[in-house]
Each structure stands twice: as C-alpha cells, then as structure tokens.
PDB file of N, CA and C in Angstrom:
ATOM      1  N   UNK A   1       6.390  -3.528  20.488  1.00  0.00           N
ATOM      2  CA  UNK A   1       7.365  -4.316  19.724  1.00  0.00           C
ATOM      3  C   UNK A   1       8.179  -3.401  18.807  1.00  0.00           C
ATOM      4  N   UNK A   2       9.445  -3.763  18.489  1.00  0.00           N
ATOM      5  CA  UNK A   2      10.371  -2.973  17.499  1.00  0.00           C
ATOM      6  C   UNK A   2       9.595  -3.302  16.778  1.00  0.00           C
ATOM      7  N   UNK A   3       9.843  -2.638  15.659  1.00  0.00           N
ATOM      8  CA  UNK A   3       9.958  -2.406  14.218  1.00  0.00           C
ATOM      9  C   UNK A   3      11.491  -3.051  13.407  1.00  0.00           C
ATOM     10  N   UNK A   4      11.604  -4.382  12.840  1.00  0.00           N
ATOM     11  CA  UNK A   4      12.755  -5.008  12.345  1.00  0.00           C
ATOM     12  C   UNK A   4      12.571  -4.406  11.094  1.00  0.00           C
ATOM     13  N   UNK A   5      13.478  -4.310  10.642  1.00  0.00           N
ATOM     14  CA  UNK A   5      13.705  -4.030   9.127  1.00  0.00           C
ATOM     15  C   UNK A   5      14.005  -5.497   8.224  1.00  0.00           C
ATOM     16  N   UNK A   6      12.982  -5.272   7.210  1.00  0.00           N
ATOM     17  CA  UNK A   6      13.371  -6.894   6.911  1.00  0.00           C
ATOM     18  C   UNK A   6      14.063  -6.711   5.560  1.00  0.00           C
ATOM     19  N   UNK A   7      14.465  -7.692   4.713  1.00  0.00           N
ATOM     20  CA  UNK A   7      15.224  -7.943   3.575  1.00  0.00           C
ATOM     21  C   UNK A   7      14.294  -7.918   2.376  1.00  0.00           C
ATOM     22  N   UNK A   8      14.355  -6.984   1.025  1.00  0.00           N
ATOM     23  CA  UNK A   8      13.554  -7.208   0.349  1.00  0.00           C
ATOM     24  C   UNK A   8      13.082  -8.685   0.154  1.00  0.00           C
ATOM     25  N   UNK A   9      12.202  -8.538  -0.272  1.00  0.00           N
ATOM     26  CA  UNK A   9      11.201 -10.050  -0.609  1.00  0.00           C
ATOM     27  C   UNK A   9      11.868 -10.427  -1.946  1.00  0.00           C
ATOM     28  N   UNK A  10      11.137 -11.463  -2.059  1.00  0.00           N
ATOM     29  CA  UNK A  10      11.476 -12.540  -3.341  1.00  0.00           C
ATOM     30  C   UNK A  10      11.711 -11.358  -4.483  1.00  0.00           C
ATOM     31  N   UNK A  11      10.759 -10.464  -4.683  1.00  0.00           N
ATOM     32  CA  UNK A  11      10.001 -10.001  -6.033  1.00  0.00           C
ATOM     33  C   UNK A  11      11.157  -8.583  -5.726  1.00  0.00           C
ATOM     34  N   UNK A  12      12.081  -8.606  -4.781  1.00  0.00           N
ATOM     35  CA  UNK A  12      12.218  -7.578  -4.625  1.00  0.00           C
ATOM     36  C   UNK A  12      12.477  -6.167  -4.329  1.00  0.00           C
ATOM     37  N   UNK A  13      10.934  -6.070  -3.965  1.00  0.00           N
ATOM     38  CA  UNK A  13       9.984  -5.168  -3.387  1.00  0.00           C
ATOM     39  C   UNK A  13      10.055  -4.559  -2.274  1.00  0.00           C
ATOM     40  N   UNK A  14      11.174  -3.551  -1.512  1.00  0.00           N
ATOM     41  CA  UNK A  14      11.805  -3.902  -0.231  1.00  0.00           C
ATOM     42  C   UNK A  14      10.421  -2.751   0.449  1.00  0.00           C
ATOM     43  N   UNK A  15       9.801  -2.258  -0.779  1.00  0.00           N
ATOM     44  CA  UNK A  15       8.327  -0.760   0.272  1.00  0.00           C
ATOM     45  C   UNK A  15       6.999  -2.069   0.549  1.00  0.00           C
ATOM     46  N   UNK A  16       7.295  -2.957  -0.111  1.00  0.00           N
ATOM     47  CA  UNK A  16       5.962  -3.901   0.466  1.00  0.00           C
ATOM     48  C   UNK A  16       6.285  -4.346   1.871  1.00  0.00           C
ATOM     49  N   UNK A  17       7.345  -4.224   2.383  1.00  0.00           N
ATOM     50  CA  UNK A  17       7.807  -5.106   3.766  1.00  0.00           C
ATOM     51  C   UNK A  17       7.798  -3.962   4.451  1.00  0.00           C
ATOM     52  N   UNK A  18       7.172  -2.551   4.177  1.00  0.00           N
ATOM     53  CA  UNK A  18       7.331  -1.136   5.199  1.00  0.00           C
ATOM     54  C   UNK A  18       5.620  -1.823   6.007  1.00  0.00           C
ATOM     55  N   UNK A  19       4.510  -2.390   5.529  1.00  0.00           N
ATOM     56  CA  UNK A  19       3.645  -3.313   6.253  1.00  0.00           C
ATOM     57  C   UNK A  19       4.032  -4.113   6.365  1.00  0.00           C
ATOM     58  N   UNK A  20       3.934  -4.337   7.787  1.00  0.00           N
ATOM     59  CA  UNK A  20       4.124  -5.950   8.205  1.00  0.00           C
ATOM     60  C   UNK A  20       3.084  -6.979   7.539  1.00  0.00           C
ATOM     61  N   UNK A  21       2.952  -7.988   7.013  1.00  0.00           N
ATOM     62  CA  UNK A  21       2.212  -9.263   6.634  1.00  0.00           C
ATOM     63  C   UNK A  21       0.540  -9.098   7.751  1.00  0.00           C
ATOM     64  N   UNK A  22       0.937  -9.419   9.222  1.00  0.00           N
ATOM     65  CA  UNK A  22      -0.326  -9.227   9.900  1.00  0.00           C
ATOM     66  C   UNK A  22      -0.995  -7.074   9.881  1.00  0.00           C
ATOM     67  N   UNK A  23      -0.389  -6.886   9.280  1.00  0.00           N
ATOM     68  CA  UNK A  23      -0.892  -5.472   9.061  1.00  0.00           C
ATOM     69  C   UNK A  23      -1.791  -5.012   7.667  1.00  0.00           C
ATOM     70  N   UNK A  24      -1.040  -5.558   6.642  1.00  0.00           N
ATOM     71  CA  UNK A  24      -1.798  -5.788   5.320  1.00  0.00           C
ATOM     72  C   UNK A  24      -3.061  -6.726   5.503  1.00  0.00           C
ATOM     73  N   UNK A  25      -2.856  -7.482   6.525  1.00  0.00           N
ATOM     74  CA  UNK A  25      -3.938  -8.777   6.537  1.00  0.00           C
ATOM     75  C   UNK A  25      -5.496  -8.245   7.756  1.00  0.00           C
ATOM     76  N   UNK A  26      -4.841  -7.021   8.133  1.00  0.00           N
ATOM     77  CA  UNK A  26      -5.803  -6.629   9.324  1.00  0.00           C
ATOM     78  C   UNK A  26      -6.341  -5.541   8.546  1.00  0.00           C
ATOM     79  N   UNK A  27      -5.618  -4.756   7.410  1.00  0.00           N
ATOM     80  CA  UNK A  27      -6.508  -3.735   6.330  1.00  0.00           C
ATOM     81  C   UNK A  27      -7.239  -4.546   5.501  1.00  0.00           C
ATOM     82  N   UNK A  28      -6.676  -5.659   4.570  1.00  0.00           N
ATOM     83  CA  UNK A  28      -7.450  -6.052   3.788  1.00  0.00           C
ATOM     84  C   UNK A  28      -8.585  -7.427   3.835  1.00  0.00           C
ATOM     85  N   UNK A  29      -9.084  -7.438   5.493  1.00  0.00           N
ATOM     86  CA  UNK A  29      -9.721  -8.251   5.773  1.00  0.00           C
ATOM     87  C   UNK A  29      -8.977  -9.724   4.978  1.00  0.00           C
ATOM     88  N   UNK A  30      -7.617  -9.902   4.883  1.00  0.00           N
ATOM     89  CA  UNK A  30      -7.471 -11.188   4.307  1.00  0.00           C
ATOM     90  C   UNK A  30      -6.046 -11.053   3.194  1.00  0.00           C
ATOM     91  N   UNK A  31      -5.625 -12.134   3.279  1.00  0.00           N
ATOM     92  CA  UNK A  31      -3.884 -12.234   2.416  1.00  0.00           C
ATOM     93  C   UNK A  31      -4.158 -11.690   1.274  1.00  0.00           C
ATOM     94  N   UNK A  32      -3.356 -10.909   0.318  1.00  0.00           N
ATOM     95  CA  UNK A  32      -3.580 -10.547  -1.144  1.00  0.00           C
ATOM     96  C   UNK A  32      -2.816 -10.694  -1.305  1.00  0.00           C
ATOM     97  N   UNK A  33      -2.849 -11.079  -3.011  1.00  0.00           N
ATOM     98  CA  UNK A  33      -1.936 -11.862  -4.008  1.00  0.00           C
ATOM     99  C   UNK A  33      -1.173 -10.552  -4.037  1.00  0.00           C
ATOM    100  N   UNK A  34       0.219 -10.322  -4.942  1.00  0.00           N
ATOM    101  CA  UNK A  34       0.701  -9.348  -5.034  1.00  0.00           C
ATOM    102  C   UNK A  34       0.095  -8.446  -6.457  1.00  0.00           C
ATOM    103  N   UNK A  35      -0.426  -8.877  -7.181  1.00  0.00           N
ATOM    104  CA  UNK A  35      -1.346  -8.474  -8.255  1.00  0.00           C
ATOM    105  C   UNK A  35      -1.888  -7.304  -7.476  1.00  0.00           C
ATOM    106  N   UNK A  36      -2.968  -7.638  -6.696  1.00  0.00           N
ATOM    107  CA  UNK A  36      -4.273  -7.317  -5.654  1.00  0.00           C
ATOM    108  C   UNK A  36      -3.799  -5.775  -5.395  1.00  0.00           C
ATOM    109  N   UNK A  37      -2.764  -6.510  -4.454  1.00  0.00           N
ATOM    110  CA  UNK A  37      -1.890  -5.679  -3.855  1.00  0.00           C
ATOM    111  C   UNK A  37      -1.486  -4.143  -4.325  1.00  0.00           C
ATOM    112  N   UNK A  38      -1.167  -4.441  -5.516  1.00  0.00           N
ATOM    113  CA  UNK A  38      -0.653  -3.508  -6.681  1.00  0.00           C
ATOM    114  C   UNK A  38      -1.935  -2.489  -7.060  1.00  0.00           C
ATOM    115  N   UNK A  39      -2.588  -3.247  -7.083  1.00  0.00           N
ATOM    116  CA  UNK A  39      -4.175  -2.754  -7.710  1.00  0.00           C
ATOM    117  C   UNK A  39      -4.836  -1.948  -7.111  1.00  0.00           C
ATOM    118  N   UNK A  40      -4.680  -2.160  -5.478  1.00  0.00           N
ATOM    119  CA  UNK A  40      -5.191  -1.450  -4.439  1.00  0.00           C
ATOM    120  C   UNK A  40      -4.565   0.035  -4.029  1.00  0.00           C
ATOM    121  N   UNK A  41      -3.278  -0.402  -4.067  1.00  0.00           N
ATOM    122  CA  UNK A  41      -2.327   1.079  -4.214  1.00  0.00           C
ATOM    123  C   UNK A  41      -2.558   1.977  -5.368  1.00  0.00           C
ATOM    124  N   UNK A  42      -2.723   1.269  -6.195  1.00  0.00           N
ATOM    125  CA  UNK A  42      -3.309   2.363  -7.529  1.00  0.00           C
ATOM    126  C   UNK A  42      -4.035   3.154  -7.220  1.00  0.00           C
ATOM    127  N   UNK A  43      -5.112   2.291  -6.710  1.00  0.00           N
ATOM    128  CA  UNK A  43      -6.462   2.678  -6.569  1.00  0.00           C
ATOM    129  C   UNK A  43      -6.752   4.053  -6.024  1.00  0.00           C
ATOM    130  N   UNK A  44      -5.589   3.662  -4.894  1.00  0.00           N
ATOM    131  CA  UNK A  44      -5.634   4.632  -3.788  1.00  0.00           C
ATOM    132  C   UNK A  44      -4.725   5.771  -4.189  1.00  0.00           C
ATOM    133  N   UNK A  45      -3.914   5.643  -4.632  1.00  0.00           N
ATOM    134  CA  UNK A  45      -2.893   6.588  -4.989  1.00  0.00           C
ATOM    135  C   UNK A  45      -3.945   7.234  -6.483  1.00  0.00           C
ATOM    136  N   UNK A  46      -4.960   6.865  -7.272  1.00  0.00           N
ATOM    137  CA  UNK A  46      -5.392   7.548  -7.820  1.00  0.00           C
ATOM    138  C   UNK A  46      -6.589   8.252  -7.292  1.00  0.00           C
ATOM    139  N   UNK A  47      -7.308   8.017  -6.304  1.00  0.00           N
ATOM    140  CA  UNK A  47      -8.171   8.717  -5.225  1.00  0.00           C
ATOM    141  C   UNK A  47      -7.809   9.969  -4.736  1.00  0.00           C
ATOM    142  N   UNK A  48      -6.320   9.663  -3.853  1.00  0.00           N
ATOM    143  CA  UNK A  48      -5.886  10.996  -3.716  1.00  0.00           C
ATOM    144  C   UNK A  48      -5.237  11.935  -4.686  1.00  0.00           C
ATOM    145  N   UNK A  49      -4.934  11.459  -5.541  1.00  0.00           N
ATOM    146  CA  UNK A  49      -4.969  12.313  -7.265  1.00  0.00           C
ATOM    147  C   UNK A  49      -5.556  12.946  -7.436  1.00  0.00           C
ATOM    148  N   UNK A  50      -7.406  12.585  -7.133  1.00  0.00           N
ATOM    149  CA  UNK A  50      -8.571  13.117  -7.565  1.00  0.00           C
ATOM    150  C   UNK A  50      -8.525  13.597  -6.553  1.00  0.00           C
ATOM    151  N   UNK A  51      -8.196  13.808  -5.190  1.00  0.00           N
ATOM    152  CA  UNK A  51      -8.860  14.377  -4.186  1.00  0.00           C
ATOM    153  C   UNK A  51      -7.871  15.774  -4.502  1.00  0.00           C
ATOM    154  N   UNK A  52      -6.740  16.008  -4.733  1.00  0.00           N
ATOM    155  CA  UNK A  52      -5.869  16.632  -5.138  1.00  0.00           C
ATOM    156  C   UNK A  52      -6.409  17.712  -6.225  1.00  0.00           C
ATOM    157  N   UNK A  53      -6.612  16.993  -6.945  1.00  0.00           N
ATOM    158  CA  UNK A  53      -7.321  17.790  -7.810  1.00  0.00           C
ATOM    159  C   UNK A  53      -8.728  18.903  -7.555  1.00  0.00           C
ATOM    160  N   UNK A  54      -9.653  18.364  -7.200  1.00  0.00           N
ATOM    161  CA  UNK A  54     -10.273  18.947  -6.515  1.00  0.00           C
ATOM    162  C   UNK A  54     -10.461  20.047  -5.997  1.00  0.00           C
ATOM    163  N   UNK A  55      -9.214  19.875  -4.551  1.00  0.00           N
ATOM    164  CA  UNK A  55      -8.937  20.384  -3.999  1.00  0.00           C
ATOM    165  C   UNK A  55      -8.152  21.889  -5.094  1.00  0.00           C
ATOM    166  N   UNK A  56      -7.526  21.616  -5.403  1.00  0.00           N
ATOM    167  CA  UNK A  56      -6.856  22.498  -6.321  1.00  0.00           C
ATOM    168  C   UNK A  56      -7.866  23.456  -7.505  1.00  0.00           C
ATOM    169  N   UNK A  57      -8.714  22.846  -7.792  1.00  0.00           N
ATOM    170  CA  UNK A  57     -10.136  23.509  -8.451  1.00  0.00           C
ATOM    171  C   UNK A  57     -10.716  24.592  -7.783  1.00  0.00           C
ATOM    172  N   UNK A  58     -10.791  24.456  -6.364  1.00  0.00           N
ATOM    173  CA  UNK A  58     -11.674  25.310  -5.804  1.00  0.00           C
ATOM    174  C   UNK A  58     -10.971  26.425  -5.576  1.00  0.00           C
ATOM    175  N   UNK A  59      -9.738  26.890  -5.583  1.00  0.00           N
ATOM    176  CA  UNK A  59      -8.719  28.259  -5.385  1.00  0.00           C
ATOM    177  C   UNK A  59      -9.159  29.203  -6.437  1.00  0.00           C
TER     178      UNK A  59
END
C-alpha cells in the first residue's frame, strides 16, 4: 500500500500522522490518549539520551 500523506490532525500535530493509527495501535498493544502518547516518546527519546551517554563515557 502507498503511504498517503495526511493533513495535520485536530491538535495540529502533522509528526503524529508520520504513524499510521493501525501502526501506533499494533506498538502500543491498544489506542493512546494523546497525553500517553507524549509520555511514551519522552520516555523513549530519554532512553536513547542515556544510551548516548553511555555510550560516550566509555571513549
């Protein structure tokens, strides 16, 4: 299937629509609020921070 480019959302947000809806829903075992959503990217974006770091320690 293409890849459509869709129209930012309500909130927006035109990098939340770079996942498709059934793609977010097949990672996060289930719909998330956009709160969630937000929370999870943190999360992750502060993981690889730390992994970054780390990594950068051992030189």
């Amino acid at each position: 299937m293409a890849k459509k480019s869709k129209p930012a959302d309500k909130s927006g947000n035109s990098a939340a629509n770079e996942i498709s809806d059934n793609e977010l829903e097949s990672l996060s075992g289930g719909r998330l609020s956009g709160a969630q959503y937000t929370q999870q990217q943190q999360a992750r974006a502060e993981k690889a921070g730390l992994k970054r770091q780390k990594q950068q320690s051992k030189k």
